[in-house]
Protein backbone atom coordinates (compact mmCIF):
# COMPACT_ATOMS: atom_id res chain seq x y z
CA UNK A 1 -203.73 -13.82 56.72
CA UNK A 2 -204.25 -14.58 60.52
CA UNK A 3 -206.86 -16.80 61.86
CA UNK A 4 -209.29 -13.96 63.16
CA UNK A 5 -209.30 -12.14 59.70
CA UNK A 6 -209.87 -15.45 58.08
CA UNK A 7 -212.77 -16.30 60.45
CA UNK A 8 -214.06 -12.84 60.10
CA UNK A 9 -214.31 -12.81 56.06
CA UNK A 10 -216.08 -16.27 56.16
CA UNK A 11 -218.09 -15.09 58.88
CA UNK A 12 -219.06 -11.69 56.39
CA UNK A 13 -219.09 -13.90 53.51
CA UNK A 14 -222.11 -15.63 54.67
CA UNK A 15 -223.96 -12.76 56.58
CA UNK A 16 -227.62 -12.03 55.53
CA UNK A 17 -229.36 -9.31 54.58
CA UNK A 18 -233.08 -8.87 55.46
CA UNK A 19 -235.61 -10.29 53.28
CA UNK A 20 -239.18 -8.51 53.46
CA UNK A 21 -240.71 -12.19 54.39
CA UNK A 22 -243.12 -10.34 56.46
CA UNK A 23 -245.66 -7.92 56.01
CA UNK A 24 -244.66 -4.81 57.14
CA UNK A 25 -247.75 -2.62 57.15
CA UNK A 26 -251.12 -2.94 58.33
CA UNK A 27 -255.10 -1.68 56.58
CA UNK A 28 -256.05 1.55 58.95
CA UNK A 29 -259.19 0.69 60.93
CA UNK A 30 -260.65 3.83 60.39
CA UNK A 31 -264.80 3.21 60.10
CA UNK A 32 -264.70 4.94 56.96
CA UNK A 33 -268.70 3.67 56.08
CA UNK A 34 -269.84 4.73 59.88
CA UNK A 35 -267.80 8.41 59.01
CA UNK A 36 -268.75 8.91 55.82
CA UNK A 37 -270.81 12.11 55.92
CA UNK A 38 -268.11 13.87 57.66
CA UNK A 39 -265.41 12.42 55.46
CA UNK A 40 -267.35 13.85 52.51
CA UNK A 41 -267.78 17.71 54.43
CA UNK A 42 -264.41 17.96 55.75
CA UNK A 43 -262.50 17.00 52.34
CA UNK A 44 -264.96 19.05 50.29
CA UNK A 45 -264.56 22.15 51.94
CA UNK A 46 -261.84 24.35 49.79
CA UNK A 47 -260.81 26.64 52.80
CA UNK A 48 -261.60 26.48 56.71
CA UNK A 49 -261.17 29.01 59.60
CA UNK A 50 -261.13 28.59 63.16
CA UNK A 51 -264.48 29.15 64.15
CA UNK A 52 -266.15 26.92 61.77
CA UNK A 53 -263.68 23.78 61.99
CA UNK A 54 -264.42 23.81 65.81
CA UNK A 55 -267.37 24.27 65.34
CA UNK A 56 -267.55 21.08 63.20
CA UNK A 57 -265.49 19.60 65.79
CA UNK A 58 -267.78 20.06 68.19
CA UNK A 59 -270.90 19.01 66.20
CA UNK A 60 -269.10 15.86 64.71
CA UNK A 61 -267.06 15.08 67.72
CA UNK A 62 -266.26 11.40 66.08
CA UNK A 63 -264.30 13.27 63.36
CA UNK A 64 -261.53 13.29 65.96
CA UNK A 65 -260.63 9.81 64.27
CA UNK A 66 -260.18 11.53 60.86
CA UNK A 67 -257.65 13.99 61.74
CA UNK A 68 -255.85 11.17 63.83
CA UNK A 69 -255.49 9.55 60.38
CA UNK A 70 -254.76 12.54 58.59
CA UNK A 71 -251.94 13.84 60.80
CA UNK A 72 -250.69 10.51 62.87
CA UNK A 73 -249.45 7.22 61.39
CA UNK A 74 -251.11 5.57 64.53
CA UNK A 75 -252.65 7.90 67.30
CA UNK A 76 -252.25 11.20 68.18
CA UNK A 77 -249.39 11.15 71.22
CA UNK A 78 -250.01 11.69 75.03
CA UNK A 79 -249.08 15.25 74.57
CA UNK A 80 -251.28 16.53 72.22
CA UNK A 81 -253.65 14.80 73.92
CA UNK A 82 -253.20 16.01 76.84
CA UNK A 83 -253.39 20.23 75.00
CA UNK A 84 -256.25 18.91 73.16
CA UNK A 85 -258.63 18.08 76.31
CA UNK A 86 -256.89 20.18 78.71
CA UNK A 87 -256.33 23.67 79.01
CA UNK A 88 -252.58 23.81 79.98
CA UNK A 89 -252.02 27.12 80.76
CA UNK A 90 -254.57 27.80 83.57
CA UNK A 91 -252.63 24.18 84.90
CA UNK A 92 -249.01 25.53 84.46
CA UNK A 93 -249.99 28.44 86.36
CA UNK A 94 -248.82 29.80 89.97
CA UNK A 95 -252.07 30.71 90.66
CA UNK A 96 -253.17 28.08 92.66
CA UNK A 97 -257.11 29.30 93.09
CA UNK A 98 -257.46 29.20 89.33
CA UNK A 99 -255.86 25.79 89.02
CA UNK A 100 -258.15 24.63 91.88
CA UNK A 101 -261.43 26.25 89.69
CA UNK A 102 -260.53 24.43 86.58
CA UNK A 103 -259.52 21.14 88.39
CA UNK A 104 -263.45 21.41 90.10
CA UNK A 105 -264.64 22.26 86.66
CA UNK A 106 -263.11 19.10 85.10
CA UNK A 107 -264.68 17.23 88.34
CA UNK A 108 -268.24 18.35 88.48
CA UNK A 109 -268.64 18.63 84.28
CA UNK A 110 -266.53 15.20 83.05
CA UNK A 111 -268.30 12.20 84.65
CA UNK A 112 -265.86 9.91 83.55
CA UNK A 113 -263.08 12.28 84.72
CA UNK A 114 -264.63 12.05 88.11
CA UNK A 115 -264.52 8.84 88.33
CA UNK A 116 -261.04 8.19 87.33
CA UNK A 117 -260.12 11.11 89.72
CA UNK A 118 -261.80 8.92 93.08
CA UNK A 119 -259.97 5.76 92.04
CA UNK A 120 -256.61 7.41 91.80
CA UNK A 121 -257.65 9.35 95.50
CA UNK A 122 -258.89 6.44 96.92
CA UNK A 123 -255.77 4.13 96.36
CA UNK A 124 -254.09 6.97 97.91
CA UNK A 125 -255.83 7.38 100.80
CA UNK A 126 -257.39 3.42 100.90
CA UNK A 127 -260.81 4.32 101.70
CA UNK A 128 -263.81 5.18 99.74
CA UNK A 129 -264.64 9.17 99.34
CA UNK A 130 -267.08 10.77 97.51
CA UNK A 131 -266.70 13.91 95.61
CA UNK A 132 -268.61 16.55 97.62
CA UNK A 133 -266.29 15.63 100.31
CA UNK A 134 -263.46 15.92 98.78
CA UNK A 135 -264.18 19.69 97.68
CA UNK A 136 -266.26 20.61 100.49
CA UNK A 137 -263.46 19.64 102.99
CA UNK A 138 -260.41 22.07 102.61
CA UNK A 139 -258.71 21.01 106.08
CA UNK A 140 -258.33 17.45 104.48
CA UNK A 141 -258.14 17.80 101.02
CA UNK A 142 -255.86 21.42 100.51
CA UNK A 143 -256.45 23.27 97.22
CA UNK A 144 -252.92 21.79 96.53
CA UNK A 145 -253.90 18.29 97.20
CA UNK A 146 -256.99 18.56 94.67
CA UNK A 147 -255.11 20.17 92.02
CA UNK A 148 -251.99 17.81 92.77
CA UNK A 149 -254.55 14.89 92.53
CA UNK A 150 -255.80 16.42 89.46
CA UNK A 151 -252.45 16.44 87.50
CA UNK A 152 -251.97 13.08 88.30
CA UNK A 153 -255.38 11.61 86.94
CA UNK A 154 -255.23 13.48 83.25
CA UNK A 155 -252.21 11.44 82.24
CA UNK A 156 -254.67 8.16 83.26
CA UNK A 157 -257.56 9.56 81.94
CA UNK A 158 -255.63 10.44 78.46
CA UNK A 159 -255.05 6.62 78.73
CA UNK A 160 -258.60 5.73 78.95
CA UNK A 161 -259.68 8.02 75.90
CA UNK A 162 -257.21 6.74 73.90
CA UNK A 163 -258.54 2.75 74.39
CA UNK A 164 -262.31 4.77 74.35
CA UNK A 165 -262.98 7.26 71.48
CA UNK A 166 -266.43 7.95 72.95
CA UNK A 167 -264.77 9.59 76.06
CA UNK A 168 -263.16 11.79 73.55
CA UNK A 169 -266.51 12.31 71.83
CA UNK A 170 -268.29 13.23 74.62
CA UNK A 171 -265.66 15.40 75.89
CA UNK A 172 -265.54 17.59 72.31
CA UNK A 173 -269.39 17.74 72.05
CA UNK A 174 -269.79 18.86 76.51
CA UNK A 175 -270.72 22.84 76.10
CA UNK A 176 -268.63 23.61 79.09
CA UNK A 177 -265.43 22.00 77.54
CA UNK A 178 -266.14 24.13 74.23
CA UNK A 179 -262.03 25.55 74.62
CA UNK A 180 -261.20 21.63 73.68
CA UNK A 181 -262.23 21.95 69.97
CA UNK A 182 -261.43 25.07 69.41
CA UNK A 183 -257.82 24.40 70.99
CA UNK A 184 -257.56 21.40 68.19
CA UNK A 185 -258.97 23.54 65.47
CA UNK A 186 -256.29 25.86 65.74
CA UNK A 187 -253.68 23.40 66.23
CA UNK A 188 -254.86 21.59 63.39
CA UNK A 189 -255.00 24.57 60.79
CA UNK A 190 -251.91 26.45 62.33
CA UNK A 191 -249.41 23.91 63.38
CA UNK A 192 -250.52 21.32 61.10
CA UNK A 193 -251.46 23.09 58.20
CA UNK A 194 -255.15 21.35 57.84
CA UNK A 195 -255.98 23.58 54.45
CA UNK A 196 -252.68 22.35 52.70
CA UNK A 197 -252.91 19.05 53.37
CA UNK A 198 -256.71 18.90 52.41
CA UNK A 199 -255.75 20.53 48.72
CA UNK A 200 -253.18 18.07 48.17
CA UNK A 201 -255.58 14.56 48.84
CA UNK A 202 -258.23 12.77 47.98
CA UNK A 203 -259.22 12.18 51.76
CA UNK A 204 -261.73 9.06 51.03
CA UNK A 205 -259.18 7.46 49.05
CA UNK A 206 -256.47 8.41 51.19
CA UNK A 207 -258.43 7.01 54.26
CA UNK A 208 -259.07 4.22 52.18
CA UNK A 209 -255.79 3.32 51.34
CA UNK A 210 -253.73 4.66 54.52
CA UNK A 211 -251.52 1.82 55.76
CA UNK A 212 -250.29 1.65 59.23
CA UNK A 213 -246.44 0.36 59.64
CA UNK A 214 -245.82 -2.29 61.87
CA UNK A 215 -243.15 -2.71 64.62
CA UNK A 216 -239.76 -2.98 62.48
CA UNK A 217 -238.26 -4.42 65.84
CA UNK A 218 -240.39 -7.41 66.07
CA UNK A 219 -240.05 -7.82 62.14
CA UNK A 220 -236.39 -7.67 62.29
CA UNK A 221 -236.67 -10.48 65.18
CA UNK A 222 -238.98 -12.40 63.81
CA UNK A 223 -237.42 -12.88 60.36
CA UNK A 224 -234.80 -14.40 62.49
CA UNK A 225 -236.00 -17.07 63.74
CA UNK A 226 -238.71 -17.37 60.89
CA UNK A 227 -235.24 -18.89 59.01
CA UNK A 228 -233.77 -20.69 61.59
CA UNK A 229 -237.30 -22.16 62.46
CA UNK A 230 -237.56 -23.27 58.73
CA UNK A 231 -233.82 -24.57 58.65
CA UNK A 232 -234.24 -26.66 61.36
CA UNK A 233 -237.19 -27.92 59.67
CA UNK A 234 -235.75 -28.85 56.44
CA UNK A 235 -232.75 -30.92 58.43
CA UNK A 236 -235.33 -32.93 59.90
CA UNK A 237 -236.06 -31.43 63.58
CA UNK A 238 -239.09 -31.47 65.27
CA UNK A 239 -240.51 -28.30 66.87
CA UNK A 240 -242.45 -29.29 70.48
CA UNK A 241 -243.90 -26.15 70.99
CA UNK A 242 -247.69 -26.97 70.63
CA UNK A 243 -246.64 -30.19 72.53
CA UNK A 244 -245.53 -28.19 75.52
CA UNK A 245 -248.40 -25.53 75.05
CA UNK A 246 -251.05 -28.48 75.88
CA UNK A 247 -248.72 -29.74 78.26
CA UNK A 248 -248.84 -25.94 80.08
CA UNK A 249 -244.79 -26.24 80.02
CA UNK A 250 -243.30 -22.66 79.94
CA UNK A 251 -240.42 -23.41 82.23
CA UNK A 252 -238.10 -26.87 81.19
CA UNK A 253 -237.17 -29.40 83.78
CA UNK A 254 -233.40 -30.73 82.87
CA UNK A 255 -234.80 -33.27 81.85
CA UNK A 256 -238.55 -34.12 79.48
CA UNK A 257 -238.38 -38.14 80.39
CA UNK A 258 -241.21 -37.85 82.97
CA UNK A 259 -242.95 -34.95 80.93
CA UNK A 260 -243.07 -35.73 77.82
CA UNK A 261 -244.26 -38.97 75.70
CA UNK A 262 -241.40 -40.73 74.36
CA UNK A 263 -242.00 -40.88 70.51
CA UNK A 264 -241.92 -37.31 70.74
CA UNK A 265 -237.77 -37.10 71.73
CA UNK A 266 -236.38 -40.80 71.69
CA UNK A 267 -234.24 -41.24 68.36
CA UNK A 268 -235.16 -38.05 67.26
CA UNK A 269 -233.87 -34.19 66.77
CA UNK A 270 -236.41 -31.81 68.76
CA UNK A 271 -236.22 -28.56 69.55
CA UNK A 272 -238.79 -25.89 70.95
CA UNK A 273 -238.87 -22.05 71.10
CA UNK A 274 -239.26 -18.83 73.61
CA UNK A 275 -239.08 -21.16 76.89
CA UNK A 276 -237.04 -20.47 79.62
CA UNK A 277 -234.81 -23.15 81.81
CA UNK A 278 -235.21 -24.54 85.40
CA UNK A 279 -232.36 -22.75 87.11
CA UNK A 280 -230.85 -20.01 84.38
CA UNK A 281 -231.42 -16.65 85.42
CA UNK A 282 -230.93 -13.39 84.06
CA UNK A 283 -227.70 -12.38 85.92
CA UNK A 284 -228.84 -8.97 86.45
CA UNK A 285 -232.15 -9.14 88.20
CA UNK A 286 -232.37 -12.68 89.00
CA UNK A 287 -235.30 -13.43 86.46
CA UNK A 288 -236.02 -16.38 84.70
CA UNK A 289 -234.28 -16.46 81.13
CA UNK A 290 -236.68 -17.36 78.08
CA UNK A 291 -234.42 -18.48 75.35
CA UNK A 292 -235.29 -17.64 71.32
CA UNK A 293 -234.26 -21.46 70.45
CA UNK A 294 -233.06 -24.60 72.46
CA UNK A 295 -232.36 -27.85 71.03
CA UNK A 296 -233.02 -31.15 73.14
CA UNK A 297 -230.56 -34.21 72.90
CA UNK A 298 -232.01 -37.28 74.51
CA UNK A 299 -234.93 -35.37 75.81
CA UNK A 300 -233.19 -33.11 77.67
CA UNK A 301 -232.80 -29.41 77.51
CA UNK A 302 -229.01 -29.07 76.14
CA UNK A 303 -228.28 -26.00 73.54
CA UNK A 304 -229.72 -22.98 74.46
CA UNK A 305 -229.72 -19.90 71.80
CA UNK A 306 -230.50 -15.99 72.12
CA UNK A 307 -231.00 -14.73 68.13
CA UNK A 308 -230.76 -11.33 67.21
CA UNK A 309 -230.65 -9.39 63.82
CA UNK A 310 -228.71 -5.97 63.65
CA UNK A 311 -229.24 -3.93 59.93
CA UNK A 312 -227.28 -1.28 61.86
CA UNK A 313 -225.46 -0.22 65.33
CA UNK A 314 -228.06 0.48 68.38
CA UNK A 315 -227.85 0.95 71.99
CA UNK A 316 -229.30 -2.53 72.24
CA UNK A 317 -226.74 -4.08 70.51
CA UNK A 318 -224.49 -3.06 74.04
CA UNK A 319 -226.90 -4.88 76.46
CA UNK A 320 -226.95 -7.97 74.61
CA UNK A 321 -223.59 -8.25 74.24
CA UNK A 322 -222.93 -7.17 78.15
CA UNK A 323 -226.23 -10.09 78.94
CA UNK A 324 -225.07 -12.88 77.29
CA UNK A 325 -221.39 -12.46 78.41
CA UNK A 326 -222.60 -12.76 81.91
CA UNK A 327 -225.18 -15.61 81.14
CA UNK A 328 -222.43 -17.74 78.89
CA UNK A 329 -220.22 -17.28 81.96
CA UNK A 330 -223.19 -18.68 84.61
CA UNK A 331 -223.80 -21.54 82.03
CA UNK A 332 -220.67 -22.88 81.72
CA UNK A 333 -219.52 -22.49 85.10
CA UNK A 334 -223.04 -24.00 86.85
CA UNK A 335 -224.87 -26.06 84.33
CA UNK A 336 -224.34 -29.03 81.50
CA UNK A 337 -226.09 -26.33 79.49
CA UNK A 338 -224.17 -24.91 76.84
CA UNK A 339 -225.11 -21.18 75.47
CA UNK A 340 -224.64 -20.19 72.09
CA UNK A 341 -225.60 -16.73 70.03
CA UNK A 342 -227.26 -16.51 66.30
CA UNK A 343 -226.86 -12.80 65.56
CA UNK A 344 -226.76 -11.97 61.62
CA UNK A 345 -227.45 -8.75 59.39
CA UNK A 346 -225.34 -5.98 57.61
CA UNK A 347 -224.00 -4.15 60.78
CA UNK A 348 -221.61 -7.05 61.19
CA UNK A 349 -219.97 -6.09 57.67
CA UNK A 350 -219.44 -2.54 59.19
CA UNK A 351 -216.21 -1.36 60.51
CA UNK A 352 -217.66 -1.04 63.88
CA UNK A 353 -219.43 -4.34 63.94
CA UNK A 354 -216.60 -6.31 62.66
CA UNK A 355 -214.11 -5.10 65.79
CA UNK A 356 -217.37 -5.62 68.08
CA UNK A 357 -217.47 -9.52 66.56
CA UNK A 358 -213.43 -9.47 66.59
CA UNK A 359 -213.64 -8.73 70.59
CA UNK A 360 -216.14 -10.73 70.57
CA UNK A 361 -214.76 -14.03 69.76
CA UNK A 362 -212.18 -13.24 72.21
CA UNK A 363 -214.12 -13.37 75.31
CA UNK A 364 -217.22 -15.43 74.33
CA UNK A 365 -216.47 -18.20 71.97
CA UNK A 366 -218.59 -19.26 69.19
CA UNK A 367 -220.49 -17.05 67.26
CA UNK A 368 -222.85 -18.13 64.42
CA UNK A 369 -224.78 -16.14 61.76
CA UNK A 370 -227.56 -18.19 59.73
CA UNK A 371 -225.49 -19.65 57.60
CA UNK A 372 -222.59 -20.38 59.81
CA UNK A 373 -225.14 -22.43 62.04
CA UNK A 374 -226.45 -24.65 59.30
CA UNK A 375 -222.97 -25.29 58.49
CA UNK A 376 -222.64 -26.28 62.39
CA UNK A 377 -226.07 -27.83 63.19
CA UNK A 378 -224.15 -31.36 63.01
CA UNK A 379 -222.19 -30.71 66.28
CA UNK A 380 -225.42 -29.57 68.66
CA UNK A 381 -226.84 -33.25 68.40
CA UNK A 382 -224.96 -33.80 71.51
């Protein structure tokens, strides 16, 4: 058996798998009390058509935030959004005069519209302009410059109702926007099959109960350095994050002496977290690099560690490796610093991950899983 296999079995000997240390979904913030009434109609109803879901649409415009729950594990995307308050096919016409109409429509009958419409032309333009001018004059504002204008606002303004659910309110309930409900009646019923899904719940106890999943990403990263955090812990390290939080330290001078008081470093093992170095820079862009982990020895910045956890193969996987190749090289060839990579998880006991971690160890070095870098943590106290 050659060295590299060797390395490689005791490396996949000791990888870990993900423990659910976290909690992974979220209560959905749904005002079920505040909605009850229409909770209670719309899940009681055996059978509803078109014209009497929009019209309850449009009567309890707030009900918008019980479909969102019904059909969306968060919010309803930009998209349908966008087909929900607009009507895009007198927008994705040639017909520029009827564009222009329902653009002045929106302008004149949306307040809130308006408004986000002027700050959008006005950054353009850098002056202040009121409406009336702005339709009145067709030498400097074109029909194609309103309606271009136009566009570009709804994708903002879809913004602002999704941080505001009383824009969307008002915007159901406004009798010269009455196409918006029935549009999301009959996307509701016909795309997502509103009847069906009403037969086949509870809806109070389904509102009641509805959890919202969390970002995996940040769980999978987290859980990370959640056990490397508590390793270093256990082996006696002290963590100088709320020290350099009161301190207002995000960036590290080479060296704490003149920062820092000395019981907190002298004689003994520090480290700190998410802080990035004076003079190591992301080689691509020329950033400052905030490192996951870096361990101090005699108060000064020495180890510095990037942690990730792969369960399987990603795109992202690629610009890590391609990153920290480049910033290991700048490291050792400018600095005292020395770089080092925790990565851990079961894509390195695939076939694809194991060549990756082969290739690797050819061109980088050291490569530690959690395990591995317990095993290790003697040899980074200098």
């Amino acid at each position: 058996m050659d060295n590299l296999e060797s390395k490689y079995l005791d490396f996949a000997a000791k990888v870990s798998f993900f423990e659910f240390i976290e909690d992974e979904f979220r209560p959905s913030k749904i005002p079920i009390d505040s909605l009850s009434a229409e909770i209670n109609r719309l899940g009681s109803r055996g059978e509803w058509n078109i014209d009497d879901l929009s019209d309850f649409i449009k009567n309890n415009p707030r009900s918008f935030l019980i479909f969102q729950e019904i059909f969306q594990l968060q919010r309803f995307t930009n998209t349908q959004m966008i087909h929900f308050m607009f009507d895009t096919s007198r927008m994705n016409t040639l017909r520029l005069d009827s564009t222009f109409e329902y653009a002045v429509l929106n302008l004149l009958n949306d307040p809130q519209f308006q408004k986000t419409f002027l700050e959008l032309i006005q950054k353009r333009i850098r002056r202040t302009v009121g409406i009336n001018e702005i339709l009145r004059d067709r030498a400097v504002y074109p029909k194609a410059t309103v309606v271009a204008i136009f566009k570009m606002t709804i994708p903002y303004y879809i913004k602002k109702m999704q941080d505001d659910v009383s824009l969307i309110a008002s915007r159901l309930s406004n009798r010269e926007f009455g196409d918006c409900p029935v549009r999301m009646a009959n996307y509701f019923l016909d795309k997502l099959e509103l009847n069906k899904t009403l037969r086949s719940i509870n809806l109070t106890e389904y509102l009641k109960n509805k959890k919202i999943p969390r970002d995996t990403k940040g769980i999978h990263g987290n859980y990370l350095k959640m056990r490397i955090k508590k390793m270093l812990d256990e082996h006696g390290y002290f963590n100088l994050d709320e020290d350099l939080k009161k301190l207002r330290i995000s960036e590290l001078p080479p060296n704490l002496a003149n920062k820092l008081p000395r019981n907190l470093y002298v004689d003994r093992k520090v480290y700190c977290t998410e802080k990035s170095v004076e003079g190591i820079v992301k080689q691509a862009d020329g950033r400052r690099k905030k490192f996951d982990l870096i361990i101090f020895v005699n108060g000064k910045p020495k180890h510095l560690f990037e942690m990730n956890f792969y369960s399987t193969e990603g795109t992202k996987i690629g610009i890590n490796e391609g990153e920290y190749l480049e910033l290991s090289k700048f490291i050792e060839e400018n600095t005292d610093f020395r770089f080092h990579w925790i990565t851990d998880g079961n894509y390195w006991l695939t076939e694809n991950g194991e060549k990756r971690l082969r290739n690797l160890w050819n061109r980088f070095g050291e490569i530690y899983n959690i395990n591995t870098f317990e095993e290790r943590l003697w040899s980074f106290s200098s």
